[in-house]
N, C-alpha and C. Protein backbone atom coordinates (compact mmCIF):
# COMPACT_ATOMS: atom_id res chain seq x y z
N UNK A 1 108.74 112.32 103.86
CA UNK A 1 108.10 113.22 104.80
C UNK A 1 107.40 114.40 104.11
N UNK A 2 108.28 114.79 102.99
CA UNK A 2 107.31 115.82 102.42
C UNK A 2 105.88 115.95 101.94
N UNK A 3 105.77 114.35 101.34
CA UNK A 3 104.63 114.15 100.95
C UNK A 3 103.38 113.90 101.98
N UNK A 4 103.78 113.46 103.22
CA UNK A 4 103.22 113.57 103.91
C UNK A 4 102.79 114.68 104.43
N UNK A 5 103.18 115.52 104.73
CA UNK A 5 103.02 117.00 105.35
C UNK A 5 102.27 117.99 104.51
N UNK A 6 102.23 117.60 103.18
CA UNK A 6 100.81 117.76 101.74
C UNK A 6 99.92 117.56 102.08
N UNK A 7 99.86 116.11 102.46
CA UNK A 7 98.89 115.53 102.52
C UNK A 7 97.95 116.16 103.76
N UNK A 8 98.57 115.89 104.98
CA UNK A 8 97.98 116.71 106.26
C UNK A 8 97.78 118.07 105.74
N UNK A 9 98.58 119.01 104.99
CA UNK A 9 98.02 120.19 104.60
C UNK A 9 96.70 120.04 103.91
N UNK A 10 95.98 119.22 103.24
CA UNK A 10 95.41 119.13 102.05
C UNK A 10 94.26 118.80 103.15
N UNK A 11 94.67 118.33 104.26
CA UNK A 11 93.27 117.68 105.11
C UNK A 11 93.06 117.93 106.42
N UNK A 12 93.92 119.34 106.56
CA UNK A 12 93.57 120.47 107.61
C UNK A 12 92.86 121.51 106.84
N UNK A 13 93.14 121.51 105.31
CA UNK A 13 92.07 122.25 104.52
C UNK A 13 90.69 122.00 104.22
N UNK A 14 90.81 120.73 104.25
CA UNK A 14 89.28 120.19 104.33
C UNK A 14 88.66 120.51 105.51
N UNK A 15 89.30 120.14 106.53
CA UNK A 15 88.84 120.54 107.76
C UNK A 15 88.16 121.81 108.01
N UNK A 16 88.95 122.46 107.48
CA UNK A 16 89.13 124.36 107.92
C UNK A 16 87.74 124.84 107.01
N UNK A 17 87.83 124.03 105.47
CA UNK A 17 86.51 124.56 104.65
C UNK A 17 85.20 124.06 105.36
N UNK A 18 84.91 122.46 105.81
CA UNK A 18 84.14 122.35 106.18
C UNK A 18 83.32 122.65 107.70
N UNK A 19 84.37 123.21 108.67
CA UNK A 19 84.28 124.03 109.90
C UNK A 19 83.80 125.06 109.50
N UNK A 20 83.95 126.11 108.81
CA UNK A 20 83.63 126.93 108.47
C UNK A 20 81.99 127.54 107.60
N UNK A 21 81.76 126.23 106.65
CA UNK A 21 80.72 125.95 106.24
C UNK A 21 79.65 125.39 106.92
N UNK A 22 80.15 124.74 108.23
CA UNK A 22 78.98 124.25 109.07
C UNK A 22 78.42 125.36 109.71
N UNK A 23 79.37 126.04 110.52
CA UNK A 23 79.37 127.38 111.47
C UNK A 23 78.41 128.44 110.67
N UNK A 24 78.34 128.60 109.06
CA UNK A 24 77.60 128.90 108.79
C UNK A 24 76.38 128.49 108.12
N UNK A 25 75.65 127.38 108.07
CA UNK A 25 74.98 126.62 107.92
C UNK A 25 74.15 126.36 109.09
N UNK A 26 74.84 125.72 110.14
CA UNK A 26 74.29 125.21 111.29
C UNK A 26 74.79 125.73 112.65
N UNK A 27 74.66 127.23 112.40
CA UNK A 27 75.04 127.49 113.93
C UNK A 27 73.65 127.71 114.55
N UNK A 28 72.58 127.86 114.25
CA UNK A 28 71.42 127.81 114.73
C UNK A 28 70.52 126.81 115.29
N UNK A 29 71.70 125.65 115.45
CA UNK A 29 70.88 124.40 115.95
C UNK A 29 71.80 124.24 116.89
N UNK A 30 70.98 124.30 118.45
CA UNK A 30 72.16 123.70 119.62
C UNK A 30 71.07 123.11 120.03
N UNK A 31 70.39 122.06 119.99
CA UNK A 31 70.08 120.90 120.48
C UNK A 31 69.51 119.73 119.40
N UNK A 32 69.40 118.57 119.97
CA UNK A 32 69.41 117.80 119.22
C UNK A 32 69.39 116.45 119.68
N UNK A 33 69.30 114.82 119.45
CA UNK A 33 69.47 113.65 119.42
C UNK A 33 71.35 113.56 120.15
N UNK A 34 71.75 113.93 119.43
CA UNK A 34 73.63 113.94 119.40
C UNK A 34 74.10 115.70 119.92
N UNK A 35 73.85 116.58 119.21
CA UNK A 35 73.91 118.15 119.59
C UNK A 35 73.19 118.33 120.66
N UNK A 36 74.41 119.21 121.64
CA UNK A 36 73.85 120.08 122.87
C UNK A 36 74.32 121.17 122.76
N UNK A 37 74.06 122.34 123.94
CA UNK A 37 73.77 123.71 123.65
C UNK A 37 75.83 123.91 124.29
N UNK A 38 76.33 123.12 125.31
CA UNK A 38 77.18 123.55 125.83
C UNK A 38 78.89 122.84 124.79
N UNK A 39 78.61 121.83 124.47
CA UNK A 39 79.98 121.26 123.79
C UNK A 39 79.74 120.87 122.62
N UNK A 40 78.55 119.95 121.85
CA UNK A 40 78.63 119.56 120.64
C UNK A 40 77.59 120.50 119.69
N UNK A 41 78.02 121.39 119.19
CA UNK A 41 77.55 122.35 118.60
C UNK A 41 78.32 122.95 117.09
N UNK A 42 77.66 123.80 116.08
CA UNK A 42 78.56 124.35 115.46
C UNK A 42 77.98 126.06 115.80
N UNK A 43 78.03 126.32 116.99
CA UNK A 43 77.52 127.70 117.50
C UNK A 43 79.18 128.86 116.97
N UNK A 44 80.31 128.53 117.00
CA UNK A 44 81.73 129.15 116.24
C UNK A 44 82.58 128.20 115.97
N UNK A 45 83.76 128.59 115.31
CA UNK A 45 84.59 127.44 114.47
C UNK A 45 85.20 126.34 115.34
N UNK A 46 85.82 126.72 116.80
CA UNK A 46 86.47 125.79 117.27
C UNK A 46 85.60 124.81 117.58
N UNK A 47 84.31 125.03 118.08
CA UNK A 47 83.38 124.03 118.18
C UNK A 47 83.25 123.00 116.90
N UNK A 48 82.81 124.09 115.78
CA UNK A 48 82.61 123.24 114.45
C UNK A 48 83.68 122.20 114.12
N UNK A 49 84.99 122.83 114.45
CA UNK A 49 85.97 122.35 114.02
C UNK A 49 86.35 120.57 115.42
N UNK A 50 85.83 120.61 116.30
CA UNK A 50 85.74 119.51 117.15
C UNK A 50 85.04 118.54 116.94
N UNK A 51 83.59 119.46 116.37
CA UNK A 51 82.25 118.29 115.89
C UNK A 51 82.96 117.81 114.25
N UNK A 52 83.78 118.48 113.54
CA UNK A 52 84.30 118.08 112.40
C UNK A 52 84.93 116.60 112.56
N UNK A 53 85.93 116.85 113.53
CA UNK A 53 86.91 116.16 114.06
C UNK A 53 86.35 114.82 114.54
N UNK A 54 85.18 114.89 115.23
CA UNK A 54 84.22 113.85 115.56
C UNK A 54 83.54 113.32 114.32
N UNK A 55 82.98 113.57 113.81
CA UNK A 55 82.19 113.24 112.34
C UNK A 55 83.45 111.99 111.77
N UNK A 56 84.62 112.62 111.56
CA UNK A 56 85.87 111.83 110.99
C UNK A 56 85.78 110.63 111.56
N UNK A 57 85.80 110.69 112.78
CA UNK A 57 86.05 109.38 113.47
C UNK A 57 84.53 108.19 113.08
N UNK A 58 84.05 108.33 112.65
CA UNK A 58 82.76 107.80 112.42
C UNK A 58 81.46 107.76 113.77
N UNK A 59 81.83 108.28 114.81
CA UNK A 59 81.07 108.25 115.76
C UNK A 59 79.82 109.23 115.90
N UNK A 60 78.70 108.10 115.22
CA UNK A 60 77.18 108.97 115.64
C UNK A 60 77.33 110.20 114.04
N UNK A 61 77.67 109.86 113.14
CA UNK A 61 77.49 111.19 112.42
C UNK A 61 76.41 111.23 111.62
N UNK A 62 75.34 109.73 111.30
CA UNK A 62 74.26 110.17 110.92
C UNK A 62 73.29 110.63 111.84
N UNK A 63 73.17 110.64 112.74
CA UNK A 63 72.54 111.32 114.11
C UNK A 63 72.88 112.60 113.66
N UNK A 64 73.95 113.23 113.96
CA UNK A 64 74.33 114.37 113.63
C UNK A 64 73.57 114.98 112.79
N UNK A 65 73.46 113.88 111.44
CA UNK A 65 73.05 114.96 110.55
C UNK A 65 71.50 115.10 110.39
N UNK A 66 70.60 113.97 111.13
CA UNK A 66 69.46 113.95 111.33
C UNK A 66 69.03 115.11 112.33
N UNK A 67 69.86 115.42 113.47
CA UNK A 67 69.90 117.04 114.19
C UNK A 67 69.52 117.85 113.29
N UNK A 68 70.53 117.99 112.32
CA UNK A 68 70.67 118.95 111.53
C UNK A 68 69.33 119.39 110.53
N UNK A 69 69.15 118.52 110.04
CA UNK A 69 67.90 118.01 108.69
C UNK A 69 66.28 118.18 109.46
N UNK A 70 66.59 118.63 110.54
CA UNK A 70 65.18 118.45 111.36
C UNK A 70 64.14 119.68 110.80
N UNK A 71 62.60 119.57 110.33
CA UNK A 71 62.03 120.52 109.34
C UNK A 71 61.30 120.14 110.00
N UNK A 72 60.45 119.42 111.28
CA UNK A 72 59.52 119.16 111.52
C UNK A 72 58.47 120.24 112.17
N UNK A 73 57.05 120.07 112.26
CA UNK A 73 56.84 121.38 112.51
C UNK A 73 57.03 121.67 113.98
N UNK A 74 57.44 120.87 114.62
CA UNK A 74 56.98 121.40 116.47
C UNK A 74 58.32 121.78 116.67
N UNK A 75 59.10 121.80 115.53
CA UNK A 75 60.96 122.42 116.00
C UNK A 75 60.62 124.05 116.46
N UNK A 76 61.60 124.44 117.18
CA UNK A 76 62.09 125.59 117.53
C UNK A 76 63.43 126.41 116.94
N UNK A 77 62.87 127.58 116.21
CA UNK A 77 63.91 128.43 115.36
C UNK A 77 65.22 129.08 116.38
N UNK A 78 66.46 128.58 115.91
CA UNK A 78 67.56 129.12 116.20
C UNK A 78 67.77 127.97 117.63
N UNK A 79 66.99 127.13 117.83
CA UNK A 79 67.50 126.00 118.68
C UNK A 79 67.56 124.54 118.63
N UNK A 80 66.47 123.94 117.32
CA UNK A 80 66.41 122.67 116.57
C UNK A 80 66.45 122.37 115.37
N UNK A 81 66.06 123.69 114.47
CA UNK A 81 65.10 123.54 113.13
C UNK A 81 66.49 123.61 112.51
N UNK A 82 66.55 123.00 111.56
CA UNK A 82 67.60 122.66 110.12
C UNK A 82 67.31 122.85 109.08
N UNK A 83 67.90 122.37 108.18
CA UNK A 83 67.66 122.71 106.88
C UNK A 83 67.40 121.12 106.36
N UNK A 84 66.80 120.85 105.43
CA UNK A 84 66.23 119.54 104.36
C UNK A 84 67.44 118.93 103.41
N UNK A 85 68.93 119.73 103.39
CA UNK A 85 69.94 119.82 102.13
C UNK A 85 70.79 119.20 102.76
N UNK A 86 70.79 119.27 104.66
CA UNK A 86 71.65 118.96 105.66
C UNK A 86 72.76 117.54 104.83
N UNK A 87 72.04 116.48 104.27
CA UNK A 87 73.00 115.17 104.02
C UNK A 87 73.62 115.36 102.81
N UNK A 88 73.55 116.71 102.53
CA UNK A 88 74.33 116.78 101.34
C UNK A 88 75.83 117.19 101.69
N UNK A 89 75.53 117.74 102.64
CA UNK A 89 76.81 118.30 103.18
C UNK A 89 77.59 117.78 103.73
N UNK A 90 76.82 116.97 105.17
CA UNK A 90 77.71 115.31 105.60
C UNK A 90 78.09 114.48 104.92
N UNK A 91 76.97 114.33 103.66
CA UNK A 91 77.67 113.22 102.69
C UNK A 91 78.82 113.37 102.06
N UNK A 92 78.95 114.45 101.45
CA UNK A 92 80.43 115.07 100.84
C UNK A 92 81.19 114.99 101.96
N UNK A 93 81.33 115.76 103.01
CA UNK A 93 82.40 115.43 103.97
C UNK A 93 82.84 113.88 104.03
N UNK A 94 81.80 113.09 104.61
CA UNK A 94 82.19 112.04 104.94
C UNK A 94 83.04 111.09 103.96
N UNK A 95 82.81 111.38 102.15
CA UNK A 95 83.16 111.07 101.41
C UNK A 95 84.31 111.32 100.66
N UNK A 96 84.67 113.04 101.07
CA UNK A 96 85.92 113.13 101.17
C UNK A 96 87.18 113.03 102.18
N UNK A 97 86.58 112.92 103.60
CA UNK A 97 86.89 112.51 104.37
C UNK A 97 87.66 111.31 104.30
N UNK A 98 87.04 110.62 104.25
CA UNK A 98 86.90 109.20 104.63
C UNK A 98 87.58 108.18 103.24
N UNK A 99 86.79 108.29 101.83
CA UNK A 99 87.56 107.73 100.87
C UNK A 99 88.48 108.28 100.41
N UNK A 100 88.34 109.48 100.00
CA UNK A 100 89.62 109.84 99.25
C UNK A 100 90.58 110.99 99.95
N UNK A 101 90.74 111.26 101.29
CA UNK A 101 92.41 111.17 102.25
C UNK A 101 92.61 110.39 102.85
N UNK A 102 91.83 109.27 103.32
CA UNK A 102 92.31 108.06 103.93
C UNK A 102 93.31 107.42 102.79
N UNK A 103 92.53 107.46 101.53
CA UNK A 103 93.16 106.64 100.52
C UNK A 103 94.73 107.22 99.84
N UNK A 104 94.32 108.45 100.18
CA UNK A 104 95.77 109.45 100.01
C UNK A 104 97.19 109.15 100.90
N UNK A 105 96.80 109.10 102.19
CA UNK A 105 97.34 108.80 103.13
C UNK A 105 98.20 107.07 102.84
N UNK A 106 97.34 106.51 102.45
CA UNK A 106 97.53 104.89 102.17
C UNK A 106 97.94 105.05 100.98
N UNK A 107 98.22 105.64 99.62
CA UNK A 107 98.71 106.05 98.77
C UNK A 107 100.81 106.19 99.10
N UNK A 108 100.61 107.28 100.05
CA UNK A 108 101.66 107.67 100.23
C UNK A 108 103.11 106.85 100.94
N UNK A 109 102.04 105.89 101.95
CA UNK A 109 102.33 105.11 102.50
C UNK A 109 102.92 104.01 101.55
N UNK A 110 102.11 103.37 100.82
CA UNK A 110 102.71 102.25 99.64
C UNK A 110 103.95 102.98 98.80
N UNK A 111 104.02 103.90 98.58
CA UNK A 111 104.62 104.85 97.58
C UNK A 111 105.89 104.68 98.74
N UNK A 112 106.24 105.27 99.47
CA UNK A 112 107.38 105.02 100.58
C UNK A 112 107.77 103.61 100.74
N UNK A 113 107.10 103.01 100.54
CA UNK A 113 107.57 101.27 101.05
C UNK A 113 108.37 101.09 99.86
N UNK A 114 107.39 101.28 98.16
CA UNK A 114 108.07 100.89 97.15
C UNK A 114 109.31 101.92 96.71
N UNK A 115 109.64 102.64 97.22
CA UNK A 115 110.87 104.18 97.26
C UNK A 115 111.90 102.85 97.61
N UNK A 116 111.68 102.83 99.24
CA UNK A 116 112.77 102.76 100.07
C UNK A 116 112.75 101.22 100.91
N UNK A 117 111.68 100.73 100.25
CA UNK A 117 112.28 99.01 101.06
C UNK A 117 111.75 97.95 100.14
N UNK A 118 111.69 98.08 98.67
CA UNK A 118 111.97 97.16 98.04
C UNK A 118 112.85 97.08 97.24
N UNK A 119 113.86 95.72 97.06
CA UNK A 119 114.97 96.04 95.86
C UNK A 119 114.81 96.56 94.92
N UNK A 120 115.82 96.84 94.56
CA UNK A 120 115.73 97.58 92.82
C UNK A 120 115.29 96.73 91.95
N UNK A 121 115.70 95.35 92.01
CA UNK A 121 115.17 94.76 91.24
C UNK A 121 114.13 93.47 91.77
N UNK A 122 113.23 93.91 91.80
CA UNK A 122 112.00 93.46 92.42
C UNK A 122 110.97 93.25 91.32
N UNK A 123 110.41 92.24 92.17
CA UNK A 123 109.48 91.36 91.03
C UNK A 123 108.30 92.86 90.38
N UNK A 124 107.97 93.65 90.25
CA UNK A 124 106.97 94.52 90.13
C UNK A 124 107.70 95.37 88.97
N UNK A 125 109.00 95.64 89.36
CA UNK A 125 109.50 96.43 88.39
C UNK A 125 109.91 95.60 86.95
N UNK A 126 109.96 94.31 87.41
CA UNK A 126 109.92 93.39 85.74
C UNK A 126 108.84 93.46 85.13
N UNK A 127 107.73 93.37 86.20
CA UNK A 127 107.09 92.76 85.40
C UNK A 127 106.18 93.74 84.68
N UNK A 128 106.59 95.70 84.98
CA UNK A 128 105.91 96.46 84.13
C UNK A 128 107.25 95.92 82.74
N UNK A 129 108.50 95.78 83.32
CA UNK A 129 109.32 96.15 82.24
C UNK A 129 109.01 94.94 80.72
N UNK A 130 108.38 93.95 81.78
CA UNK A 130 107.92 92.34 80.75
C UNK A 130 106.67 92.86 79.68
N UNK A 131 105.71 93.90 80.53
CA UNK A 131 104.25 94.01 79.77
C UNK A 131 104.82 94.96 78.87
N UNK A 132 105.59 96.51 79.16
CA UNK A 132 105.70 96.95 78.19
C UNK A 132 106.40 95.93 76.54
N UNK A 133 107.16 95.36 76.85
CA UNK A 133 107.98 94.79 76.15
C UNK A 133 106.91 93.68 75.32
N UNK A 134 106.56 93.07 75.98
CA UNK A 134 105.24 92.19 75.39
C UNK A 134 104.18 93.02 74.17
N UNK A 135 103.62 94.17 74.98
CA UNK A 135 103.16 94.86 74.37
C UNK A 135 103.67 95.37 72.75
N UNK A 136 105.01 95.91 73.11
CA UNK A 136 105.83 96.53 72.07
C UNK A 136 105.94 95.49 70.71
N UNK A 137 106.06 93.81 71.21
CA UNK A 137 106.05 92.67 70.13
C UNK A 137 105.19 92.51 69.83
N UNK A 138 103.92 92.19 70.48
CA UNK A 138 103.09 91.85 69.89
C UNK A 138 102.25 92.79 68.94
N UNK A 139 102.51 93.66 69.02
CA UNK A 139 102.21 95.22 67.99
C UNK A 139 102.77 95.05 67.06
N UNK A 140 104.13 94.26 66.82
CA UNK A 140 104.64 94.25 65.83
C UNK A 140 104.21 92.99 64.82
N UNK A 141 103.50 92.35 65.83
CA UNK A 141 103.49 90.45 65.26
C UNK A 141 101.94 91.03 64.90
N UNK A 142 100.91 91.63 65.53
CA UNK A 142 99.43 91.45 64.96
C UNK A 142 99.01 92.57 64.56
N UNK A 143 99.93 93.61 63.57
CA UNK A 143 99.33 94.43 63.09
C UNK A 143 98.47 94.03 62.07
N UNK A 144 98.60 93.51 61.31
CA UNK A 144 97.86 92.83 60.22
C UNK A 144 96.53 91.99 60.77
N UNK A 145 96.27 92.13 62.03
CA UNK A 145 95.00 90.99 62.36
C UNK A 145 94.31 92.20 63.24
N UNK A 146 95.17 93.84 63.22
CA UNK A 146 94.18 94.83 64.13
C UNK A 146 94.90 94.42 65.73
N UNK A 147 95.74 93.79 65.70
CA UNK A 147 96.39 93.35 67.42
C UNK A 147 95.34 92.37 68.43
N UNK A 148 94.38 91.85 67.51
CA UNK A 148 93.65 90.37 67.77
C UNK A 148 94.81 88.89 68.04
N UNK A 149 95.38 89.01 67.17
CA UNK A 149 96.39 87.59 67.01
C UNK A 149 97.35 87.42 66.22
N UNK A 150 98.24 86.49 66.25
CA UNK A 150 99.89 86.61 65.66
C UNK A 150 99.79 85.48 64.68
N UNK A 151 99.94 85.37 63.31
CA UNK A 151 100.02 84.60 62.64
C UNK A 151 100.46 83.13 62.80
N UNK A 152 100.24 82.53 62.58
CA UNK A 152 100.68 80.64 63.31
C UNK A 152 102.40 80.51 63.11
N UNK A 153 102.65 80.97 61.61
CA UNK A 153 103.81 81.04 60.90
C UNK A 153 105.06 81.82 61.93
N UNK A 154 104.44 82.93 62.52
CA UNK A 154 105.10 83.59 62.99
C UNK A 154 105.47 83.85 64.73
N UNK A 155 104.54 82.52 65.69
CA UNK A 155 104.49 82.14 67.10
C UNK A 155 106.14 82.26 67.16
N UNK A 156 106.88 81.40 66.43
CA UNK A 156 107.96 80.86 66.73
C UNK A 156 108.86 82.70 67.00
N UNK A 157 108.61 83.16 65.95
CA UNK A 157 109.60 84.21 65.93
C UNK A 157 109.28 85.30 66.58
N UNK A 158 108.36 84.91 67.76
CA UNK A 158 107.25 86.21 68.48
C UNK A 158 107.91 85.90 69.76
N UNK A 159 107.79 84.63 70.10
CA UNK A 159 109.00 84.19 71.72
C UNK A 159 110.32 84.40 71.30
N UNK A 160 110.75 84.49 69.99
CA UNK A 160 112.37 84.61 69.81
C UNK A 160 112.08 86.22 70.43
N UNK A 161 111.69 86.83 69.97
CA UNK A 161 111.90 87.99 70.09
C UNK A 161 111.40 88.79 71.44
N UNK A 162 110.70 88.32 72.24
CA UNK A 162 110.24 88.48 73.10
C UNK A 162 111.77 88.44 74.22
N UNK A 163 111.51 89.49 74.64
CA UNK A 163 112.63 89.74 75.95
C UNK A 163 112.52 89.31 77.21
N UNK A 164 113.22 89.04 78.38
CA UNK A 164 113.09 89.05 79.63
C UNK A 164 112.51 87.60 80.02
N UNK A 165 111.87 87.32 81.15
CA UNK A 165 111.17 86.28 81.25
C UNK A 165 110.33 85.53 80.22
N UNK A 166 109.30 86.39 80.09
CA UNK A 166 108.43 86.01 79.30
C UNK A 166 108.91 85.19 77.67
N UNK A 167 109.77 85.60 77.23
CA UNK A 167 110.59 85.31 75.72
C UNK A 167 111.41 83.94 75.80
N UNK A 168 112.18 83.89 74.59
CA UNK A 168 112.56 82.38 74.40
C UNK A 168 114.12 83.10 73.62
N UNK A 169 114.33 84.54 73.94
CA UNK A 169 115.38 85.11 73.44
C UNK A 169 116.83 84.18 73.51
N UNK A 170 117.07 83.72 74.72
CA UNK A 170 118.18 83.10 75.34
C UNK A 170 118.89 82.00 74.45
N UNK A 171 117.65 80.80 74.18
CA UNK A 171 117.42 79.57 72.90
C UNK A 171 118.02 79.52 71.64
N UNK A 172 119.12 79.23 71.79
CA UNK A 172 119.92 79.65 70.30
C UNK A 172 118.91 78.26 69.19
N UNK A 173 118.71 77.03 70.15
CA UNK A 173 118.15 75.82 68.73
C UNK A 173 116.82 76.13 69.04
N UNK A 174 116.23 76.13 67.12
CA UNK A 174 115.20 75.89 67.07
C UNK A 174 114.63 74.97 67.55
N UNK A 175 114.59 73.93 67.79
CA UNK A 175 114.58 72.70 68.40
C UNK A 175 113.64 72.88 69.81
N UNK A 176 114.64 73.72 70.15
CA UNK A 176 114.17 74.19 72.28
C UNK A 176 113.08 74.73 71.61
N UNK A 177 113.10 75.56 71.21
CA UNK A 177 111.91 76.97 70.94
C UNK A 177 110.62 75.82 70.54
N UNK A 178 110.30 75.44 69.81
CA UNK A 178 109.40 73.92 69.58
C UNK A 178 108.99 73.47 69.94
N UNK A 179 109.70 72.80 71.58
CA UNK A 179 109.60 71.97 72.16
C UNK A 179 109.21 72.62 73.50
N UNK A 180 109.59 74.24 73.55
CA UNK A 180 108.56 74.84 74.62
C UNK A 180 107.34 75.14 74.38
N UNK A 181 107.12 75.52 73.34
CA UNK A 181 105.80 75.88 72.14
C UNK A 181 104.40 74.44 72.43
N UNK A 182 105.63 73.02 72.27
CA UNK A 182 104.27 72.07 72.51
C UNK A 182 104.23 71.98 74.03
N UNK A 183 105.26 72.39 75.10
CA UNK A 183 105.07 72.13 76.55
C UNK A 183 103.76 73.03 76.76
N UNK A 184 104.10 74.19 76.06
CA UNK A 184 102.57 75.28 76.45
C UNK A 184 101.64 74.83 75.96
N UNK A 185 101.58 74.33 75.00
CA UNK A 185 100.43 73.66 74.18
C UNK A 185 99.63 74.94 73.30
N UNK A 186 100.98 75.32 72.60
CA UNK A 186 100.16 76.31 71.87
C UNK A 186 100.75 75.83 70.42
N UNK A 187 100.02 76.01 69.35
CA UNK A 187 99.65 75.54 68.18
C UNK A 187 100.11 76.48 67.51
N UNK A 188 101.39 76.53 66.55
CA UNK A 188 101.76 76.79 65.70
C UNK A 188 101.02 77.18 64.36
């Protein structure tokens, strides 16, 4: 829960910066395609902060910002006319909006599932514990080739040593170890 309640902090702040930045940007436009003079406006914050709220939802927000962006000459000052920079501003919103706290949110969410409802020992947690471990041998087997490849001589004693799944640790006869070597079809 904590992390959650960050997160909503982190994106009532977004909110609050970009309400604020519209209100002063675009309080001079109350009409429009999408903008009217009585509800969808950024004329003060609670407004801004509703049309914010709307923008989020994806409904009509390049309209919005075409309101906004309006330079044409038959506009009217302090009731249509915008500024030319207008999609710079929607674009960032929408982009922080939209990819990266949605993705936060869905972040947090996976992060809770893997906390508290998968076993401890679950296939994900081997299999970092398999790569590090892989990693760690084979560093040891291809230093001499730059960590390209493991000497032919030395395959055999690269699965001995190899831990966990992945390895041939378990195999006391050479024999087995050999005879898994040609099942993989890897060449000594």
């Amino acid at each position: 829960m904590p992390s959650v309640i960050n997160a909503f902090a982190l994106l009532t702040l977004v909110y609050f910066i970009f309400s604020v930045l519209a209100v002063f940007f675009f309080k001079g436009i109350l009409s429009g395609d999408q903008l009217d003079p009585d509800y969808m406006n950024f004329s003060n914050f609670t407004m801004a902060l509703v049309m914010m709220l709307r923008l989020s939802t994806g409904e009509d927000w390049p309209s919005v910002m075409y309101d906004c962006m309006n330079t044409e000459l038959d506009c009217i000052p302090e009731v249509n006319c915008g500024t030319p920079w207008a999609p710079v501003f929607y674009l960032l919103f929408v982009l922080i909006q939209r990819y990266i706290m949605v993705n936060l949110f869905i972040l947090i969410i996976l992060q809770q599932f893997d906390l508290y409802y998968l076993p401890d020992d679950n296939v994900l947690d081997r299999f970092k514990a398999d790569v590090t471990n892989f990693k760690h041998v084979w560093k040891s087997f291809s230093a001499d080739f730059e960590g390209f490849k493991v000497r032919g001589n030395d395959v055999q004693k690269f699965f001995k040593d190899l831990k966990g799944d992945l390895g041939m640790s378990n195999e006391k006869d050479q024999r087995a170890i050999e005879r898994n070597l040609v099942i993989m079809n890897i060449q000594a």
